[in-house]
C-alpha atoms as a PDB file:
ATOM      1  CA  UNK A   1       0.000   0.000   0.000  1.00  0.00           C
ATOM      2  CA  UNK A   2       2.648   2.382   1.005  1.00  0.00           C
ATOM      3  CA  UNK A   3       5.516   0.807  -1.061  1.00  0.00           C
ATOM      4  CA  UNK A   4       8.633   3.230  -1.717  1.00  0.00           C
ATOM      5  CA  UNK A   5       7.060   5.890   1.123  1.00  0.00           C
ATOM      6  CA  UNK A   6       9.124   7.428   3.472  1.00  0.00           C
ATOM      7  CA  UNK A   7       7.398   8.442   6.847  1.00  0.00           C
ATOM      8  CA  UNK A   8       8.308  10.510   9.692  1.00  0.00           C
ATOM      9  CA  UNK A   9       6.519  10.228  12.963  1.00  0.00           C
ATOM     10  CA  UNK A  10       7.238  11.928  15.531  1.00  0.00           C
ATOM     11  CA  UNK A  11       6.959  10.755  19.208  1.00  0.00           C
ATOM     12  CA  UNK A  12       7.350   7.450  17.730  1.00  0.00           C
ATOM     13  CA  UNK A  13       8.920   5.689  20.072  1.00  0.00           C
ATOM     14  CA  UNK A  14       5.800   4.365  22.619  1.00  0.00           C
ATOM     15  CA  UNK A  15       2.023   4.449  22.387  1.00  0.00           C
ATOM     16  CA  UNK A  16       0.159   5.790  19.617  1.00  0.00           C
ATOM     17  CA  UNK A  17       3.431   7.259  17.304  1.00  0.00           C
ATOM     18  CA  UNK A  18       5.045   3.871  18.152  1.00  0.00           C
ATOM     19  CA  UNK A  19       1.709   2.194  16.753  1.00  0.00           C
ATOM     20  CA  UNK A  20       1.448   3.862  13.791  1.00  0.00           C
ATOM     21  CA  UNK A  21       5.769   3.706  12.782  1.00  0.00           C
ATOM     22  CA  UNK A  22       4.673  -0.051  12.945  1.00  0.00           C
ATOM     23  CA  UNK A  23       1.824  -0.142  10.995  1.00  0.00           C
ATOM     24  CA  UNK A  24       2.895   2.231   8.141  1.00  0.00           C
ATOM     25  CA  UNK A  25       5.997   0.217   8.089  1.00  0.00           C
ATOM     26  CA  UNK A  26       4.305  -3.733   7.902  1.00  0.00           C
ATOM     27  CA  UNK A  27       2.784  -1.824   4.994  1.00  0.00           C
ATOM     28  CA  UNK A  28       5.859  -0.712   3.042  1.00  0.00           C
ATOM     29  CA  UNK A  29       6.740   2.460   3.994  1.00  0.00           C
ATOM     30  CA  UNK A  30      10.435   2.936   5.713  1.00  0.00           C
ATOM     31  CA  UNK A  31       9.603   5.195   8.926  1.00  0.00           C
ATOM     32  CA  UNK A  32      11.904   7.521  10.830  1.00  0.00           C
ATOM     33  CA  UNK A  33      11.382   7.032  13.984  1.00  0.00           C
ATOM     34  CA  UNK A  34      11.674  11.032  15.249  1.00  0.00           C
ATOM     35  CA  UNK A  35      12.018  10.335  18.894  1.00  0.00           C
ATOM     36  CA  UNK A  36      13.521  12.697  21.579  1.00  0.00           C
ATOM     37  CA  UNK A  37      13.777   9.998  24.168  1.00  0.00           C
ATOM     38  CA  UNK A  38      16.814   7.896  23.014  1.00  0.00           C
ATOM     39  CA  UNK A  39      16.246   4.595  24.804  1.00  0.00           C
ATOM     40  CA  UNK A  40      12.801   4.660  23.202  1.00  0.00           C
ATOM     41  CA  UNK A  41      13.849   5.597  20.160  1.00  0.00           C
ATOM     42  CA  UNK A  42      16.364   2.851  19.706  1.00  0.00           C
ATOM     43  CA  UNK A  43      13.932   0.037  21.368  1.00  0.00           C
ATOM     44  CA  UNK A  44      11.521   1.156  18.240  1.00  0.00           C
ATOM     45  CA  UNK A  45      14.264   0.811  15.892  1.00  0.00           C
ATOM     46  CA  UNK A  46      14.657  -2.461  16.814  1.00  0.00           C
ATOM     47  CA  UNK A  47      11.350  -3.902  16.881  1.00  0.00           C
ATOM     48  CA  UNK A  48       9.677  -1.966  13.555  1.00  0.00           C
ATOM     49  CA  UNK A  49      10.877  -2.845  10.478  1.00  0.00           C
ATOM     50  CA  UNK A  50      12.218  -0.264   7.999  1.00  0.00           C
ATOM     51  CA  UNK A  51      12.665   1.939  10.581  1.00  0.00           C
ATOM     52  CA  UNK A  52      15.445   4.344  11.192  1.00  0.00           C
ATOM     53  CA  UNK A  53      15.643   6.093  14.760  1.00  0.00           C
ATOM     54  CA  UNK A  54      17.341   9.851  14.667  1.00  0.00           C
ATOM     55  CA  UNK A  55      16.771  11.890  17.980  1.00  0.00           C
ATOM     56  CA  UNK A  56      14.860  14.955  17.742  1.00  0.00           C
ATOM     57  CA  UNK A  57      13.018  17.748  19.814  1.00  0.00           C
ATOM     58  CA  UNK A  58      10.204  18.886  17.779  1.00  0.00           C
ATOM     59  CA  UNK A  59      10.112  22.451  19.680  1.00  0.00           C
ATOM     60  CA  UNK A  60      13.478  22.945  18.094  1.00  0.00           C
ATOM     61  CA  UNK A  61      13.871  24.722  14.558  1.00  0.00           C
ATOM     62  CA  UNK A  62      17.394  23.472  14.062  1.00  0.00           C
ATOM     63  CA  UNK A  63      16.481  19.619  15.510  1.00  0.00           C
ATOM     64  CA  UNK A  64      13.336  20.007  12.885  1.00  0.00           C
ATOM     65  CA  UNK A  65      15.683  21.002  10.172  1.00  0.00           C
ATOM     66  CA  UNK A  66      18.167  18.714  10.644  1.00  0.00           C
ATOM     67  CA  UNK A  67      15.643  15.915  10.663  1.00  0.00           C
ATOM     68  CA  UNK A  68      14.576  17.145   7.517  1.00  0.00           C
ATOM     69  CA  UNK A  69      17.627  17.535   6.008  1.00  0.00           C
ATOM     70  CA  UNK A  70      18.878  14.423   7.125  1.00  0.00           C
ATOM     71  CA  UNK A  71      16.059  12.310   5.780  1.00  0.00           C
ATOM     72  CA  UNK A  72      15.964  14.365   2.489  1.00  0.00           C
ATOM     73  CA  UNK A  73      19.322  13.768   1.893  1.00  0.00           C
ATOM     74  CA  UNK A  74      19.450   9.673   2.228  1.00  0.00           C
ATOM     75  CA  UNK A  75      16.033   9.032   0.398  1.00  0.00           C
ATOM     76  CA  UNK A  76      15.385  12.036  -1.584  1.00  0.00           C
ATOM     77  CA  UNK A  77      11.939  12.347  -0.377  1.00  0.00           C
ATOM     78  CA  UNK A  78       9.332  13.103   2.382  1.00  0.00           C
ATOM     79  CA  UNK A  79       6.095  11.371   1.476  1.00  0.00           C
ATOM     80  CA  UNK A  80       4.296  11.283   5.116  1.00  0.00           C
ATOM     81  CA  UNK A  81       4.512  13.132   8.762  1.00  0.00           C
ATOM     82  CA  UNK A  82       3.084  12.156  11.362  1.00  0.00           C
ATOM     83  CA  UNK A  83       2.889  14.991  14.367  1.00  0.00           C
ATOM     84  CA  UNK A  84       2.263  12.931  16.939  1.00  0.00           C
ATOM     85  CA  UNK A  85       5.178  14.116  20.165  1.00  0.00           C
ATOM     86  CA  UNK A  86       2.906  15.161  23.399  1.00  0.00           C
ATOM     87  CA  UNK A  87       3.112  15.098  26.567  1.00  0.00           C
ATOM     88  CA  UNK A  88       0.643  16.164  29.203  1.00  0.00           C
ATOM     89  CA  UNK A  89       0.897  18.382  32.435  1.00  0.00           C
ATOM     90  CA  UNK A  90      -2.488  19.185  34.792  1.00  0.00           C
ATOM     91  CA  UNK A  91      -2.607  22.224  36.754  1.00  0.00           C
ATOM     92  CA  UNK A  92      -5.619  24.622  37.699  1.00  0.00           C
ATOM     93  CA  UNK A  93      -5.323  27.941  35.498  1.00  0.00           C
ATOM     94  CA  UNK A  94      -3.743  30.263  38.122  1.00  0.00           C
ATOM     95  CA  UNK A  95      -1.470  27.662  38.950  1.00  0.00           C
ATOM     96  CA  UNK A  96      -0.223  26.489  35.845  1.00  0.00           C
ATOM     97  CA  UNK A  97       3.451  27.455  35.368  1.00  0.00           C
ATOM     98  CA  UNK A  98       4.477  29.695  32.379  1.00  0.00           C
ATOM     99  CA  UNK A  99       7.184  27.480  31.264  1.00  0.00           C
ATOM    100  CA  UNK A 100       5.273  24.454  31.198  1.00  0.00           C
ATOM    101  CA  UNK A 101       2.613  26.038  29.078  1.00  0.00           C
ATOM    102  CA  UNK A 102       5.748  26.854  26.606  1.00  0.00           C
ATOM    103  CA  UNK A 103       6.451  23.578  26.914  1.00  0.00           C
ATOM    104  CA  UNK A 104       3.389  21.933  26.169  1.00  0.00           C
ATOM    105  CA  UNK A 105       2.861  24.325  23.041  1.00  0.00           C
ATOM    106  CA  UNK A 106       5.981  24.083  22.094  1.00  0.00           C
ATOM    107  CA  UNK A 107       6.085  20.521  21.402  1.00  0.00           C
ATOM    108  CA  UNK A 108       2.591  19.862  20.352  1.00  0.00           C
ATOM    109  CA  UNK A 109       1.937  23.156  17.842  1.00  0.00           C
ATOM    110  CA  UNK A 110       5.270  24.685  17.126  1.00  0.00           C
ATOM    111  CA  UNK A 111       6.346  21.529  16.703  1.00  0.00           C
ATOM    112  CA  UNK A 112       3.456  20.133  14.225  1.00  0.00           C
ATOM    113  CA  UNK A 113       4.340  23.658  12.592  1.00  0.00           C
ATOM    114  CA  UNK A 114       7.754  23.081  12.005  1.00  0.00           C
ATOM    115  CA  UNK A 115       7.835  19.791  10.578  1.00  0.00           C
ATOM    116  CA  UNK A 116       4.720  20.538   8.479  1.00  0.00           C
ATOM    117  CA  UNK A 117       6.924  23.855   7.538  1.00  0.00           C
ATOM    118  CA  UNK A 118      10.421  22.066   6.448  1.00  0.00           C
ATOM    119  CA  UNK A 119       8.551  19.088   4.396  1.00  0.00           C
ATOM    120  CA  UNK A 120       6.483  20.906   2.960  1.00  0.00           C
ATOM    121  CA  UNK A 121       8.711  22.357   0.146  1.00  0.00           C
ATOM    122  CA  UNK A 122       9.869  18.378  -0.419  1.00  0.00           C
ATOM    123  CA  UNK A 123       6.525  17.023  -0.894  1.00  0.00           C
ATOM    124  CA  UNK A 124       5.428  19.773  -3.143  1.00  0.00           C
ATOM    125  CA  UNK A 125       8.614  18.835  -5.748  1.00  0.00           C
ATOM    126  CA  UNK A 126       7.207  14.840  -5.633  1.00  0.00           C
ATOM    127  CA  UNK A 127       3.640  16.607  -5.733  1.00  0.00           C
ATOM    128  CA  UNK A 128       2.297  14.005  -3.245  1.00  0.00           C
ATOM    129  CA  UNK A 129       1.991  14.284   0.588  1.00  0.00           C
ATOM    130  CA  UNK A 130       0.488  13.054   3.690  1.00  0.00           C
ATOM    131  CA  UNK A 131       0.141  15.489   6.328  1.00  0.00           C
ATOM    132  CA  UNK A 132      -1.379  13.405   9.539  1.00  0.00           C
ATOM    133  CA  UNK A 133      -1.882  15.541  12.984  1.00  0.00           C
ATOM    134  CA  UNK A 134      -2.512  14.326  15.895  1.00  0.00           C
ATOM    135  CA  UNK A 135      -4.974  16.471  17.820  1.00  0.00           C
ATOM    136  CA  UNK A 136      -7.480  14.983  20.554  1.00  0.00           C
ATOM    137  CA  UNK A 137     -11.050  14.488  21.608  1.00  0.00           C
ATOM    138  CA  UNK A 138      -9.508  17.825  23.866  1.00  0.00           C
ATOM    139  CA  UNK A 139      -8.794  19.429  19.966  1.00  0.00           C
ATOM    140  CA  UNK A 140     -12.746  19.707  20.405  1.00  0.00           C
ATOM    141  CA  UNK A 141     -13.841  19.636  24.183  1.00  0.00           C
ATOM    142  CA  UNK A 142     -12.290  21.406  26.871  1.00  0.00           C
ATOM    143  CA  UNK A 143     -11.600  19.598  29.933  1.00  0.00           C
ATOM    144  CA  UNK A 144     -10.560  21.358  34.060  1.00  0.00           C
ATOM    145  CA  UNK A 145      -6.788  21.686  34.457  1.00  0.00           C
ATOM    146  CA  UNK A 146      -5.911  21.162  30.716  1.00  0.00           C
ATOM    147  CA  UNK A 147      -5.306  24.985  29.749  1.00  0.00           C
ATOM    148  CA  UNK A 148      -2.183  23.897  27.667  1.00  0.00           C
ATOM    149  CA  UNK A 149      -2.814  20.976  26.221  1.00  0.00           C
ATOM    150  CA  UNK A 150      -6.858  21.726  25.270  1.00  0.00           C
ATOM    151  CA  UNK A 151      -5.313  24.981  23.815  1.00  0.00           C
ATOM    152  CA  UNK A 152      -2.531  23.052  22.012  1.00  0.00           C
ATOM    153  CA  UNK A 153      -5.024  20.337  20.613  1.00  0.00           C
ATOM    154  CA  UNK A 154      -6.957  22.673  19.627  1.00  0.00           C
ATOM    155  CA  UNK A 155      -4.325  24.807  17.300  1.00  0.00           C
ATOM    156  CA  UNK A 156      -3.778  21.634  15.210  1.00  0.00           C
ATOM    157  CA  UNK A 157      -6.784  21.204  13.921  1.00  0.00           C
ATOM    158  CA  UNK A 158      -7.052  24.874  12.874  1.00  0.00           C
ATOM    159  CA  UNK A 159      -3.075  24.480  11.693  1.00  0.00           C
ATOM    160  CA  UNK A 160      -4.426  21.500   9.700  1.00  0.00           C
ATOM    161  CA  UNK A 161      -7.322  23.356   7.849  1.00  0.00           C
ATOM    162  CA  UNK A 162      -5.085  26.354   7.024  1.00  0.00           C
ATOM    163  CA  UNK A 163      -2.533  24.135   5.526  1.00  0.00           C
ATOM    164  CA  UNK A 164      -5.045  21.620   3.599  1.00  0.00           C
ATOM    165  CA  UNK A 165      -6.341  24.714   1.643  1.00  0.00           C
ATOM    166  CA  UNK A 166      -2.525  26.035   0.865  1.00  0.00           C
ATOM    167  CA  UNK A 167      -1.305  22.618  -0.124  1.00  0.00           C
ATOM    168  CA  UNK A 168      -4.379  20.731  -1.885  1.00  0.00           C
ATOM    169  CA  UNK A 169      -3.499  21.602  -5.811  1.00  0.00           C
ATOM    170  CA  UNK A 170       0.064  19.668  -4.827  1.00  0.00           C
ATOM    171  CA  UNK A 171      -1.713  16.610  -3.848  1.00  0.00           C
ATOM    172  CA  UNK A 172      -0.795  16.862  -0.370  1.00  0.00           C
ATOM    173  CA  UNK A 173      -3.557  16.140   2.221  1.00  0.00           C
ATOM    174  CA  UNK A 174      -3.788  17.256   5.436  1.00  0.00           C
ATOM    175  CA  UNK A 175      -6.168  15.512   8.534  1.00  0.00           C
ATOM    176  CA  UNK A 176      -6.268  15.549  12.467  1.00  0.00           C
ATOM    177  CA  UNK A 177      -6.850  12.545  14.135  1.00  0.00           C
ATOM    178  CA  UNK A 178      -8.763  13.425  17.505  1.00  0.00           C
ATOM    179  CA  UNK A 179      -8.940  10.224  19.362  1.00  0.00           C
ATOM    180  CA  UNK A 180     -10.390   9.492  23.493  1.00  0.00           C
ATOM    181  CA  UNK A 181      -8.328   8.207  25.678  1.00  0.00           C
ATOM    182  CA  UNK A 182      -6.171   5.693  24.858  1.00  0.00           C
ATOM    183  CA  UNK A 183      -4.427   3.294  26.794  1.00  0.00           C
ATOM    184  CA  UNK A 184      -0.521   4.677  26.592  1.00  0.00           C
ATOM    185  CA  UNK A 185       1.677   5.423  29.223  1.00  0.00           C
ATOM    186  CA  UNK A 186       0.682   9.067  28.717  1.00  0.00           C
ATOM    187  CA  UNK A 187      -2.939   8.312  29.766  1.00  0.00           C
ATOM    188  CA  UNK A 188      -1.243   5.933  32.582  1.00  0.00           C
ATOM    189  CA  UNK A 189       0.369   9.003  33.882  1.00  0.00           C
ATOM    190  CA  UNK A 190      -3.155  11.413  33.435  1.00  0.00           C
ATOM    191  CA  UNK A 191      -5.237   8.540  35.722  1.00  0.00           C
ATOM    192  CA  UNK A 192      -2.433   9.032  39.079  1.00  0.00           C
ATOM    193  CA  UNK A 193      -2.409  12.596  38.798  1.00  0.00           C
ATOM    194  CA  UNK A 194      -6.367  12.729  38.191  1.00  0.00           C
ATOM    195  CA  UNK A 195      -6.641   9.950  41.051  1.00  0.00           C
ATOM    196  CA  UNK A 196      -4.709  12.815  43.376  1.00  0.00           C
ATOM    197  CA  UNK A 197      -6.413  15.690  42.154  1.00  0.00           C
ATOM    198  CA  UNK A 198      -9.984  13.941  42.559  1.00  0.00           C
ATOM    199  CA  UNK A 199      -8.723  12.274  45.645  1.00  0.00           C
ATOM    200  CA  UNK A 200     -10.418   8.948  44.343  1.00  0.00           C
ATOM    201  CA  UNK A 201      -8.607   5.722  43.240  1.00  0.00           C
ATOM    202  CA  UNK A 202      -6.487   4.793  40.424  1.00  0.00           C
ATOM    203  CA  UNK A 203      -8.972   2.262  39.315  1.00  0.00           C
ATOM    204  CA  UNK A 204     -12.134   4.669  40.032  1.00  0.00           C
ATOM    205  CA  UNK A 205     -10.383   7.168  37.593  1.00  0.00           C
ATOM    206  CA  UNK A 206     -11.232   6.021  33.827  1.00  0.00           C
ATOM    207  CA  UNK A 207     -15.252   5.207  34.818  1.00  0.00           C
ATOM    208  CA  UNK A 208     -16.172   8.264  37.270  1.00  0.00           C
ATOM    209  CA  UNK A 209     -13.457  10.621  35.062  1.00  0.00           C
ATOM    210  CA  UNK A 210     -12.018   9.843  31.764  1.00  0.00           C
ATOM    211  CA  UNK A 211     -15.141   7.879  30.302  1.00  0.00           C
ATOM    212  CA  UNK A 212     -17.693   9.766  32.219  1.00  0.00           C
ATOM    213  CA  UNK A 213     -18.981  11.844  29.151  1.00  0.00           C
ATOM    214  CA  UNK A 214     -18.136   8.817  26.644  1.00  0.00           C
ATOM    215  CA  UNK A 215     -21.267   6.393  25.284  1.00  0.00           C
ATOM    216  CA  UNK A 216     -18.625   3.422  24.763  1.00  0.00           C
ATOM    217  CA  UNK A 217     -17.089   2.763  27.790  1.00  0.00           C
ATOM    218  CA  UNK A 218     -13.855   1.575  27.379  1.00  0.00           C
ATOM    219  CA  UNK A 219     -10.387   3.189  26.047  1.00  0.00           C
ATOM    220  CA  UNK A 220      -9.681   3.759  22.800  1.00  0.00           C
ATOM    221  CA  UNK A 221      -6.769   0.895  21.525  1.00  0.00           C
ATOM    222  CA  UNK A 222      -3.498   2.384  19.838  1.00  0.00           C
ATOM    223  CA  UNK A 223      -4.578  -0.011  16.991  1.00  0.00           C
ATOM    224  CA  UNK A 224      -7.182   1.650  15.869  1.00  0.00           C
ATOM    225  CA  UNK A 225      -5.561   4.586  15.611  1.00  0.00           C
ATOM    226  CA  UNK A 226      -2.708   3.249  13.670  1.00  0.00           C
ATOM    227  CA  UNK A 227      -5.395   2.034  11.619  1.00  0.00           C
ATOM    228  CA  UNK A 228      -6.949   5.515  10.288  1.00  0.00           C
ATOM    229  CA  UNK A 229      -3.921   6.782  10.280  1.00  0.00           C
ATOM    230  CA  UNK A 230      -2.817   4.394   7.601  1.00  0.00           C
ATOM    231  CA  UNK A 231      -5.657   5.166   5.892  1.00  0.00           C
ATOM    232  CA  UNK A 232      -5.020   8.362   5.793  1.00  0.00           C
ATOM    233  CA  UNK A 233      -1.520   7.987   4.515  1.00  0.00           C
ATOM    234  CA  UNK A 234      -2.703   5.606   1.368  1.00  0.00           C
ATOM    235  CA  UNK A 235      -4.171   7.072  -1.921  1.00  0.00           C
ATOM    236  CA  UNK A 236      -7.401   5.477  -0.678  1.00  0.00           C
ATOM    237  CA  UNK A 237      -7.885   8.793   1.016  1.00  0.00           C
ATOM    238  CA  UNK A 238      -7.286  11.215  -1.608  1.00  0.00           C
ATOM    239  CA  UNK A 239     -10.060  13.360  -1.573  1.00  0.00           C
ATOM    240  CA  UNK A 240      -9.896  13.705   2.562  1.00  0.00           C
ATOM    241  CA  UNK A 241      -8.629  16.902   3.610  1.00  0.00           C
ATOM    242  CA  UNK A 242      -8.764  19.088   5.950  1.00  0.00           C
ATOM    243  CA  UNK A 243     -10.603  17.159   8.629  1.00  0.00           C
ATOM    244  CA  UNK A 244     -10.790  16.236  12.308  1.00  0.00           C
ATOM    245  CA  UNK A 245     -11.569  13.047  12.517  1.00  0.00           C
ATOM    246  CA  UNK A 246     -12.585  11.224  16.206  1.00  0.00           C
ATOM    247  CA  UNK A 247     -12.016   7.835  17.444  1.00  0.00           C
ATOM    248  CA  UNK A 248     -13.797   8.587  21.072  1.00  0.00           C
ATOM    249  CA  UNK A 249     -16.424   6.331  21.417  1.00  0.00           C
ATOM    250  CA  UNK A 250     -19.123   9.038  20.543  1.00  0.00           C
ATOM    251  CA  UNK A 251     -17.568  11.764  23.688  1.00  0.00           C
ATOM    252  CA  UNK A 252     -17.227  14.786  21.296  1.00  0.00           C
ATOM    253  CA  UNK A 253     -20.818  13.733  19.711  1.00  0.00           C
ATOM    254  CA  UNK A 254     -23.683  16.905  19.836  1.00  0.00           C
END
């Protein structure tokens, strides 16, 4: 399906990114694994397939363009990204420290930005792209104690309209994926801070918190993500641009 491709995904080395390197890769496309985290990064390396691990902060201009560069320069091409890097941090509005909020946006918008901004000019001389962003069910909702990352989430998918519209006579597509919560260690790390700040336990957290709002009740698998994802990537989905769409077992539905 994705024969010859090259990907990039970012955050790829656990959870969701780590999903989708895999599956984009057991269907033909070689991945770089954009990881900042360098025991993760190499573990992914090892188990995907056609995968090739270089370290990179995403909220950095001269990581980004290096990664760029670097990829470029071996296979001539950029065919998919994947912004996917995130990382979460809850604190009540008043509380929430400045440079964690720089943090948080810096990763998960400047970052989406600055890959989107550096491949862009490469996809447009192949005149085929995949632009995939990883927003959230929070890209749509707002939840307490989330200022950064609802804010952040909620960036991409405007990000990923804006640039659907510039890029669409290249054949370059761009989509958010805004899934619920899924089971990664990210999530893991959400449910023992949510279990303090709710003084409730662990196990109480996902039914009386996470999936309160949510029809299906039960967490989203980092399969089916990878699975749109892929979908998204393939020629199937040509004429899909410029959407958000959710995997959240009907929680964003009006």
């Amino acid at each position: 399906m994705l024969n010859g491709k090259i990907a990039i995904v970012t955050g790829s080395g656990s959870g969701i990114g780590k999903a989708i390197a895999d599956k984009l890769s057991k269907n033909g496309a070689t991945v770089v694994i954009a990881e900042f985290l360098d025991e993760q990064g190499k573990k992914a390396e090892k188990e995907i397939k056609n995968s090739l691990f270089i370290k990179c902060d995403v909220s950095s201009e001269s990581d980004v363009k290096n990664l760029i560069g670097s990829v470029s320069d071996r296979f001539g091409r950029v065919d998919i990204i994947v912004n996917n890097a995130g990382l979460q941090y809850i604190s009540k509005v008043e509380d929430f420290p400045l440079e964690k909020w720089n943090q948080l946006i810096g990763i998960m918008l400047t970052g989406a930005f600055l890959l989107i901004k550096y491949a862009v000019p490469i996809m447009k001389k192949g005149n085929w792209g995949r632009i995939i962003n990883i927003s959230s069910a929070h890209g749509k909702e707002a939840s307490p104690w989330k200022a950064a990352y609802v804010s952040a989430k909620h960036g991409i998918i405007g990000l990923t309209k804006v640039v659907a519209k510039e890029l669409a006579e290249f054949n370059i597509t761009a989509n958010s994926i805004c899934p619920g919560y899924v089971l990664t260690p990210l999530v893991q790390k959400q449910i023992t801070d949510l279990a303090k700040q709710y003084n409730i336990g662990e196990d109480e957290v996902p039914s009386k918190v996470l999936l309160k709002d949510q029809p299906i009740k039960s967490l989203v698998s980092v399969d089916e993500v990878a699975e749109l994802a892929l979908y998204l990537a393939s020629d199937k989905s040509k004429h899909i641009t410029a959407q958000s769409l959710s995997i959240d077992g009907g929680w964003t539905a009006h």
